[in-house]
C-alpha atoms as a PDB file:
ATOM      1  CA  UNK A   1      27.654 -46.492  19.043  1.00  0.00           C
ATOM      2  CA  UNK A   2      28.706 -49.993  21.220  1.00  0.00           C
ATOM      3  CA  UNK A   3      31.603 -48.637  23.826  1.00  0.00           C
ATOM      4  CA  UNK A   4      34.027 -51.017  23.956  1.00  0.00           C
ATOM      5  CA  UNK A   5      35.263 -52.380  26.933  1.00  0.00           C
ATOM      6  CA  UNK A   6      38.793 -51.732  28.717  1.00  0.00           C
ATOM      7  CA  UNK A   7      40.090 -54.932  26.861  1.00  0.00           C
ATOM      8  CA  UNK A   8      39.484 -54.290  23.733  1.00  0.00           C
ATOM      9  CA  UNK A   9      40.707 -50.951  23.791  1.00  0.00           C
ATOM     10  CA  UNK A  10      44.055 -52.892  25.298  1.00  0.00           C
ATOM     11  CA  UNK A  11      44.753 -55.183  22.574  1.00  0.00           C
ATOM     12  CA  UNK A  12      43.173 -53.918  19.130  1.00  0.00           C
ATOM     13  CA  UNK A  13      41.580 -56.859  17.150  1.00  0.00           C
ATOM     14  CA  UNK A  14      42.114 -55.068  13.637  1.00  0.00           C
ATOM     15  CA  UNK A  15      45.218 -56.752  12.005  1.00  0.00           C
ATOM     16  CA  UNK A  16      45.660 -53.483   9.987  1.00  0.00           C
ATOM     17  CA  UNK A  17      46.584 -51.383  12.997  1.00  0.00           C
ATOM     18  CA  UNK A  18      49.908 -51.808  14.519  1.00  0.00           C
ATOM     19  CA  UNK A  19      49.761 -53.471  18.172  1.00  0.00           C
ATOM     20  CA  UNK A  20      47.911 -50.928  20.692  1.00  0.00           C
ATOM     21  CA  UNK A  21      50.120 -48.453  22.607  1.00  0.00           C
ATOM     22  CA  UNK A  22      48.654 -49.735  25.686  1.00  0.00           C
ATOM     23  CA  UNK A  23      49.495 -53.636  25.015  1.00  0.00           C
ATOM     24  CA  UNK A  24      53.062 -53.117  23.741  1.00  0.00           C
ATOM     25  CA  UNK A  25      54.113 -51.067  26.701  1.00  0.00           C
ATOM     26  CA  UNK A  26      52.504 -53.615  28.903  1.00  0.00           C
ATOM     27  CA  UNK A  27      53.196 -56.987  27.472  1.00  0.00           C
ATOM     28  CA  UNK A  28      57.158 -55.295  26.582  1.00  0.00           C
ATOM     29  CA  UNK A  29      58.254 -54.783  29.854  1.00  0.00           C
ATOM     30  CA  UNK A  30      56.507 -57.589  31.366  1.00  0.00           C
ATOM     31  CA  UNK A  31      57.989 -59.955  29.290  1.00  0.00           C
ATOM     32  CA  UNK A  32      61.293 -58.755  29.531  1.00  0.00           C
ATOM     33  CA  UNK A  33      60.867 -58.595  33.822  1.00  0.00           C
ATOM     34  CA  UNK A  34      60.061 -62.702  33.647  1.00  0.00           C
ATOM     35  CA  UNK A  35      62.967 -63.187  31.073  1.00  0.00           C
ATOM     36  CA  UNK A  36      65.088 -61.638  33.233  1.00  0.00           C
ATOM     37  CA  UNK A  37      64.222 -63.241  36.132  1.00  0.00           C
ATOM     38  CA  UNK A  38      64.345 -66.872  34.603  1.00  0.00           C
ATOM     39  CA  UNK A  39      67.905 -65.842  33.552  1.00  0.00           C
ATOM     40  CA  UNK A  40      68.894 -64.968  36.824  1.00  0.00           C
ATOM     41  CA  UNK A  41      67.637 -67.842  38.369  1.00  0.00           C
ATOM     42  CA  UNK A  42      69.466 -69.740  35.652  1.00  0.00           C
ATOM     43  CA  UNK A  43      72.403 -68.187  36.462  1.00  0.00           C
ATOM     44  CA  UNK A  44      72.047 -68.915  40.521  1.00  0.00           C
ATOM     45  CA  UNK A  45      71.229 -72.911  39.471  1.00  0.00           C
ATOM     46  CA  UNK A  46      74.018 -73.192  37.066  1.00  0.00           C
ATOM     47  CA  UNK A  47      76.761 -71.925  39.279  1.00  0.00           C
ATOM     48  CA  UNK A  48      75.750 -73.692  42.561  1.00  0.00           C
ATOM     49  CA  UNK A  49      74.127 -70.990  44.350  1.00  0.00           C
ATOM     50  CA  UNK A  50      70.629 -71.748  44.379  1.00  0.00           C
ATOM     51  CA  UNK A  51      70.528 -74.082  47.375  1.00  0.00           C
ATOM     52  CA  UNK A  52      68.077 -76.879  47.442  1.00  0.00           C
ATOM     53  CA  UNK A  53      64.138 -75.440  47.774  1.00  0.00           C
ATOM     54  CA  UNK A  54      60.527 -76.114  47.399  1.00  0.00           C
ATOM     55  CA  UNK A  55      60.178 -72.841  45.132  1.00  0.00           C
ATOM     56  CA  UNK A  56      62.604 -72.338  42.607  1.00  0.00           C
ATOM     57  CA  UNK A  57      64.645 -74.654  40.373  1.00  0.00           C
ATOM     58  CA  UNK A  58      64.156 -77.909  38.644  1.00  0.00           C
ATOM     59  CA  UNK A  59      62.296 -79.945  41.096  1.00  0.00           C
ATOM     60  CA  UNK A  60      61.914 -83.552  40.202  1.00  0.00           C
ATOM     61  CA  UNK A  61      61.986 -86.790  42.757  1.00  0.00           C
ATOM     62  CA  UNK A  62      65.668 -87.313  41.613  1.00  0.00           C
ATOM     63  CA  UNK A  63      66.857 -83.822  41.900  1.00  0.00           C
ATOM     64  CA  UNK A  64      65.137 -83.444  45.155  1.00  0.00           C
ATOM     65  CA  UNK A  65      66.911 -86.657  46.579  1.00  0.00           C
ATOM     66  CA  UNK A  66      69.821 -84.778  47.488  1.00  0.00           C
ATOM     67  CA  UNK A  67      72.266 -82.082  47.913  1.00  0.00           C
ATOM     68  CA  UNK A  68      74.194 -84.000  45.439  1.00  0.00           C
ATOM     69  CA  UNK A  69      71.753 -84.380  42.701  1.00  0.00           C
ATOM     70  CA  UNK A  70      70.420 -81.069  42.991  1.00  0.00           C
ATOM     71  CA  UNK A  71      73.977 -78.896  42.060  1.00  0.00           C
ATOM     72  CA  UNK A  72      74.719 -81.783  39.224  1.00  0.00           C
ATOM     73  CA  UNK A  73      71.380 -81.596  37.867  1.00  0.00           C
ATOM     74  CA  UNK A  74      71.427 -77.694  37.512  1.00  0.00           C
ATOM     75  CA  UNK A  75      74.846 -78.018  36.285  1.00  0.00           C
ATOM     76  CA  UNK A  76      73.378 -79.830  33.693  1.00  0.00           C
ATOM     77  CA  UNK A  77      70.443 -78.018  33.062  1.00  0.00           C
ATOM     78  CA  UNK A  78      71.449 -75.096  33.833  1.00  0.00           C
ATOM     79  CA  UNK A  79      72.580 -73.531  29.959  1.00  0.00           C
ATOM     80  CA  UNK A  80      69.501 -74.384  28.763  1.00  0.00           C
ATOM     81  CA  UNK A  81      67.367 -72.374  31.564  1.00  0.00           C
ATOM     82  CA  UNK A  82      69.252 -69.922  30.665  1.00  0.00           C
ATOM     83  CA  UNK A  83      68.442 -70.091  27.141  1.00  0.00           C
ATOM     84  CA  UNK A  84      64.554 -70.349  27.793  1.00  0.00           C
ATOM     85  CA  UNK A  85      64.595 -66.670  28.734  1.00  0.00           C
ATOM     86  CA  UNK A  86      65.577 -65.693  25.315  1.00  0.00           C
ATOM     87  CA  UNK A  87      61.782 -66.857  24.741  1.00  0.00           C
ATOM     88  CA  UNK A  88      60.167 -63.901  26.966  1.00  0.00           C
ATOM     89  CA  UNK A  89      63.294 -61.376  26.605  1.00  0.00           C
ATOM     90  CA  UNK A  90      63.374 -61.071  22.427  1.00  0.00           C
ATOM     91  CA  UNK A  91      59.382 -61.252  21.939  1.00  0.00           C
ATOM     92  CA  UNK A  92      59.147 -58.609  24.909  1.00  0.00           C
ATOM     93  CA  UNK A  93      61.957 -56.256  23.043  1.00  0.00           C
ATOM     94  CA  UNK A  94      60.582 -56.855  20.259  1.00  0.00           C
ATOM     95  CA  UNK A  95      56.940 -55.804  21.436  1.00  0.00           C
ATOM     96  CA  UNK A  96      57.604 -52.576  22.607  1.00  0.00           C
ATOM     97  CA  UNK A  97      58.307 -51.510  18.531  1.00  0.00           C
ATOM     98  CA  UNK A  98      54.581 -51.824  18.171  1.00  0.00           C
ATOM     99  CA  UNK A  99      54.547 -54.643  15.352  1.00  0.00           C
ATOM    100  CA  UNK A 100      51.060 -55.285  13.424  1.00  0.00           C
ATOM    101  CA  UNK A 101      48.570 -56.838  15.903  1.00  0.00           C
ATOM    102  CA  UNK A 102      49.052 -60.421  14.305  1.00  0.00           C
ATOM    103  CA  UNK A 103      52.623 -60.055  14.655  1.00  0.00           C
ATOM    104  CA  UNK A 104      52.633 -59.037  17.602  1.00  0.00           C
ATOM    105  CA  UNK A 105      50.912 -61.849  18.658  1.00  0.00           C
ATOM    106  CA  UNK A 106      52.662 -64.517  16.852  1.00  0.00           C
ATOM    107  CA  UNK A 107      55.711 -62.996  18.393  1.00  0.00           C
ATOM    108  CA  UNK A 108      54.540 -63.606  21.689  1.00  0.00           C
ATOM    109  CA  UNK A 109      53.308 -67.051  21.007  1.00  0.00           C
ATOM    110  CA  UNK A 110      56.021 -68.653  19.390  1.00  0.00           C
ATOM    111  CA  UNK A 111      58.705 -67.155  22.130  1.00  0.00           C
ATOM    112  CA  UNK A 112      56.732 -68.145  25.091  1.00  0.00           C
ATOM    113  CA  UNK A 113      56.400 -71.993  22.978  1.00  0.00           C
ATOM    114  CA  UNK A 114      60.364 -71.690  22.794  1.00  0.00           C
ATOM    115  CA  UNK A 115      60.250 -70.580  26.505  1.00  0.00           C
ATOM    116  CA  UNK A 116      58.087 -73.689  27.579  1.00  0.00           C
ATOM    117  CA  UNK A 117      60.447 -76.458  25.158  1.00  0.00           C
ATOM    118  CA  UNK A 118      63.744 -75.364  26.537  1.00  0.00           C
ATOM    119  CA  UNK A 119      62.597 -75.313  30.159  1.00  0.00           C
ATOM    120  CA  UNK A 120      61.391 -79.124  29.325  1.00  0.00           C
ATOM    121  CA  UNK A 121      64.505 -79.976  27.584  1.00  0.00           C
ATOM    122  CA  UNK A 122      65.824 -78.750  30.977  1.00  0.00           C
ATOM    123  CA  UNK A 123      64.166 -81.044  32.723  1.00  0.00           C
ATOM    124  CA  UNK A 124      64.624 -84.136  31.129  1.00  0.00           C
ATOM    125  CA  UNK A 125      68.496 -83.431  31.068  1.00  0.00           C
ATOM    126  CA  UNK A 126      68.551 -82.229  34.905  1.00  0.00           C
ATOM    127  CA  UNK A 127      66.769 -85.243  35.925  1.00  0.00           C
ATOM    128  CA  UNK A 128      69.105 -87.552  34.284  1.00  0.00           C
ATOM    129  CA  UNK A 129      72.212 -86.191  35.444  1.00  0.00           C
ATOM    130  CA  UNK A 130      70.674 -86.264  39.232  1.00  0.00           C
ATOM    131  CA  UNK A 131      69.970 -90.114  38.522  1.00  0.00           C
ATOM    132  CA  UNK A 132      73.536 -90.481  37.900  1.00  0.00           C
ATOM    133  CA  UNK A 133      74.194 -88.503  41.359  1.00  0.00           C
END
């Protein structure tokens, strides 16, 4: 009998079995920890009190320009960072209930796409209110 490595005990490739123990209480929390942190980073940007950086924030040339641009474009952009961290907080909740693997998975996959399209939509709207700055 083949052992099978430490990954493939993590994440169970049989779409009959519910998501492995191991890669629900894993993936769960660690989703939830980045959604989290995107919302309070969100949260900072929106209200002002993420000051301009090379780290954290919507960093384009125009909001970089200035002071200025920088609080106007997170002003802008700010509600919908906020809403990209509903794609890594519900597929993380959501994960820890152990759905079948190819839920699971799905799950992950399409929050994480939502995730990725609202911090882009973001973007585009930050940067044009910090042209207007």
């Amino acid at each position: 009998m083949a052992s099978r490595s430490s990954a493939e005990l993590l994440l169970a490739t049989n779409s009959d079995d519910p998501m492995s123990m191991g890669a629900s209480y894993l993936l769960g929390p660690a989703l939830i920890v980045a959604g989290l942190s995107i919302a309070w980073l969100a949260i900072r940007a929106w209200r002002g009190d993420l000051p301009r950086n090379a780290l954290a924030g919507i960093r384009t040339p125009a909001t970089m320009a200035s002071d200025a641009a920088w609080a106007r474009a997170h002003r802008a952009g700010g509600p919908w960072l906020l809403a990209s961290s509903i794609g890594s907080l519900l597929p993380g909740a959501l994960v820890l209930f152990r759905p079948p693997h190819d839920t699971g998975i799905l799950l992950i996959l399409a929050g994480l796409g939502l995730m990725v399209a609202l911090v882009a939509v973001a973007a585009f709207v930050a940067n044009l209110a910090a042209q207007d700055a």
